[in-house]
C-alpha atoms as a PDB file:
ATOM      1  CA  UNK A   1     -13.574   1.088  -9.407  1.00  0.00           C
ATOM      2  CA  UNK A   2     -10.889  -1.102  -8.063  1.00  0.00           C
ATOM      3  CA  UNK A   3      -8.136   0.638  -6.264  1.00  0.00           C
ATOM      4  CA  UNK A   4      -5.224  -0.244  -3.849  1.00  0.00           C
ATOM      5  CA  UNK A   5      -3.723   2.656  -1.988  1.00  0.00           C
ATOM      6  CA  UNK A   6       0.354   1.715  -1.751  1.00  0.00           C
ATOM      7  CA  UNK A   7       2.209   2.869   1.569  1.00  0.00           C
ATOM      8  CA  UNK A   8       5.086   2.269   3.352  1.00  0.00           C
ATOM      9  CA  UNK A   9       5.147   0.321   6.824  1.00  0.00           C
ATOM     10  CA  UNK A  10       5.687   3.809   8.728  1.00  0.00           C
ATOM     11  CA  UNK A  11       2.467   4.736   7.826  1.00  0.00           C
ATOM     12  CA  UNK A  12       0.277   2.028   8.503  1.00  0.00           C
ATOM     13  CA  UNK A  13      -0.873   2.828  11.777  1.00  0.00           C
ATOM     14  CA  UNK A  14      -1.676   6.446  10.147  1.00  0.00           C
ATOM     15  CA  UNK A  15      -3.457   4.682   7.543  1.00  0.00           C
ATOM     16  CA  UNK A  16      -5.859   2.930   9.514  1.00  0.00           C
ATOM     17  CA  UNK A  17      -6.793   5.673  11.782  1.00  0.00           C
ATOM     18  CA  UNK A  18      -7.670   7.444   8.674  1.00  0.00           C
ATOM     19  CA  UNK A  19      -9.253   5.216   6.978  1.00  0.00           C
ATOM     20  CA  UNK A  20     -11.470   4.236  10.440  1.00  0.00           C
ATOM     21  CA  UNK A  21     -12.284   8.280   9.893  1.00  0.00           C
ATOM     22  CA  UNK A  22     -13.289   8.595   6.492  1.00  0.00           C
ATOM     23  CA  UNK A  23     -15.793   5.323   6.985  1.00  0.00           C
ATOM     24  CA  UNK A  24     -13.220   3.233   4.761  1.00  0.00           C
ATOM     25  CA  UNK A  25     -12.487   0.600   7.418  1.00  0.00           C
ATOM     26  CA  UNK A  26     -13.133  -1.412   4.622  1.00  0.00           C
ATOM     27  CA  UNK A  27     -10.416  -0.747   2.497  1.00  0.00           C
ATOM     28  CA  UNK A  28      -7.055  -2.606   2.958  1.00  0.00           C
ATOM     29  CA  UNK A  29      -3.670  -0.688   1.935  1.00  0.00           C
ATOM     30  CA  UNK A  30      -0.972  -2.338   0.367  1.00  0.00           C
ATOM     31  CA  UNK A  31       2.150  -2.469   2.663  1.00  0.00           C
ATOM     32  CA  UNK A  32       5.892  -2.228   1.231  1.00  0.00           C
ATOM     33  CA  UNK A  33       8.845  -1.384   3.290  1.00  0.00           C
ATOM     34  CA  UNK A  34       9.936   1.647   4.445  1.00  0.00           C
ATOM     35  CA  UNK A  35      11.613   4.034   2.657  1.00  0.00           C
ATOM     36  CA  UNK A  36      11.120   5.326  -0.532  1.00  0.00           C
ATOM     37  CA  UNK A  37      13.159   8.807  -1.050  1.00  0.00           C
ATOM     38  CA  UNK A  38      16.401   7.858  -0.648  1.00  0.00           C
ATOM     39  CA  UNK A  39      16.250   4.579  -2.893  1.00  0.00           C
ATOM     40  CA  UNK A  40      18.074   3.578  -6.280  1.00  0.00           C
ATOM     41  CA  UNK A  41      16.015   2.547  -9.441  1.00  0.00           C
ATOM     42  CA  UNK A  42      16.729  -0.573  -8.650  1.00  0.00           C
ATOM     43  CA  UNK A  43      15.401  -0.651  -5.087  1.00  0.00           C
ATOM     44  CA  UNK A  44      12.404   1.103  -5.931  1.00  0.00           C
ATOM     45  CA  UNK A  45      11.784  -1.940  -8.807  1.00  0.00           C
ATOM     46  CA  UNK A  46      11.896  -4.483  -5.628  1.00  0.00           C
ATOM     47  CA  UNK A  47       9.754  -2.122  -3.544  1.00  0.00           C
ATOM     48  CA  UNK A  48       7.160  -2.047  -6.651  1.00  0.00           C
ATOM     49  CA  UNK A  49       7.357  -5.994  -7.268  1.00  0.00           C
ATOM     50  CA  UNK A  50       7.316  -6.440  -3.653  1.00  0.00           C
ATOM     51  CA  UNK A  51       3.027  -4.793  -3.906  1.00  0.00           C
ATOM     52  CA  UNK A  52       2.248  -6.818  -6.891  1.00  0.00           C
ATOM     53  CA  UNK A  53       0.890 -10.108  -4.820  1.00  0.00           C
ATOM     54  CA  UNK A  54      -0.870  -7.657  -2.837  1.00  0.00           C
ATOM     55  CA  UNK A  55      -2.281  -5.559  -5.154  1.00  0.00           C
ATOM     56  CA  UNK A  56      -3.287  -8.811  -6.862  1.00  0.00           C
ATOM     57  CA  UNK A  57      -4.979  -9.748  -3.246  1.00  0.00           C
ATOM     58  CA  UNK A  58      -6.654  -6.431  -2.719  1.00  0.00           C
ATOM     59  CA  UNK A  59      -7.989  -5.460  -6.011  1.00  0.00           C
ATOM     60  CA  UNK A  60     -10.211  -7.663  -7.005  1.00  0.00           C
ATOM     61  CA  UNK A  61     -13.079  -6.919 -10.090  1.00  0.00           C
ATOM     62  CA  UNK A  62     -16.382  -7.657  -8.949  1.00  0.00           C
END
């Protein structure tokens, strides 16, 4: 199934440790600017359109 896993830019360094631990080294998270919590509606719309050419990128149907 076709899945992109969304995180902020603080945790990218996190992410790929863990994913080099689970055996998903394969897998490439989506990246969007850090933070989230203390946003507006209409930051968290920019955050959300700012993953869609990625998530486009990364999930591809095979």
């Amino acid at each position: 199934m076709p899945t992109a896993v969304i995180i902020t830019a603080a945790f990218a360094r996190e992410a790929e440790v863990q994913c080099a631990a689970l055996g998903a080294g394969q897998l490439e998270p989506v990246v969007i600017t850090h933070p989230l919590s203390t946003l507006s509606n209409d930051e968290i719309q920019a955050r959300a359109a700012e993953a869609v050419s990625q998530i486009q990128r990364v999930v591809v149907v095979r």
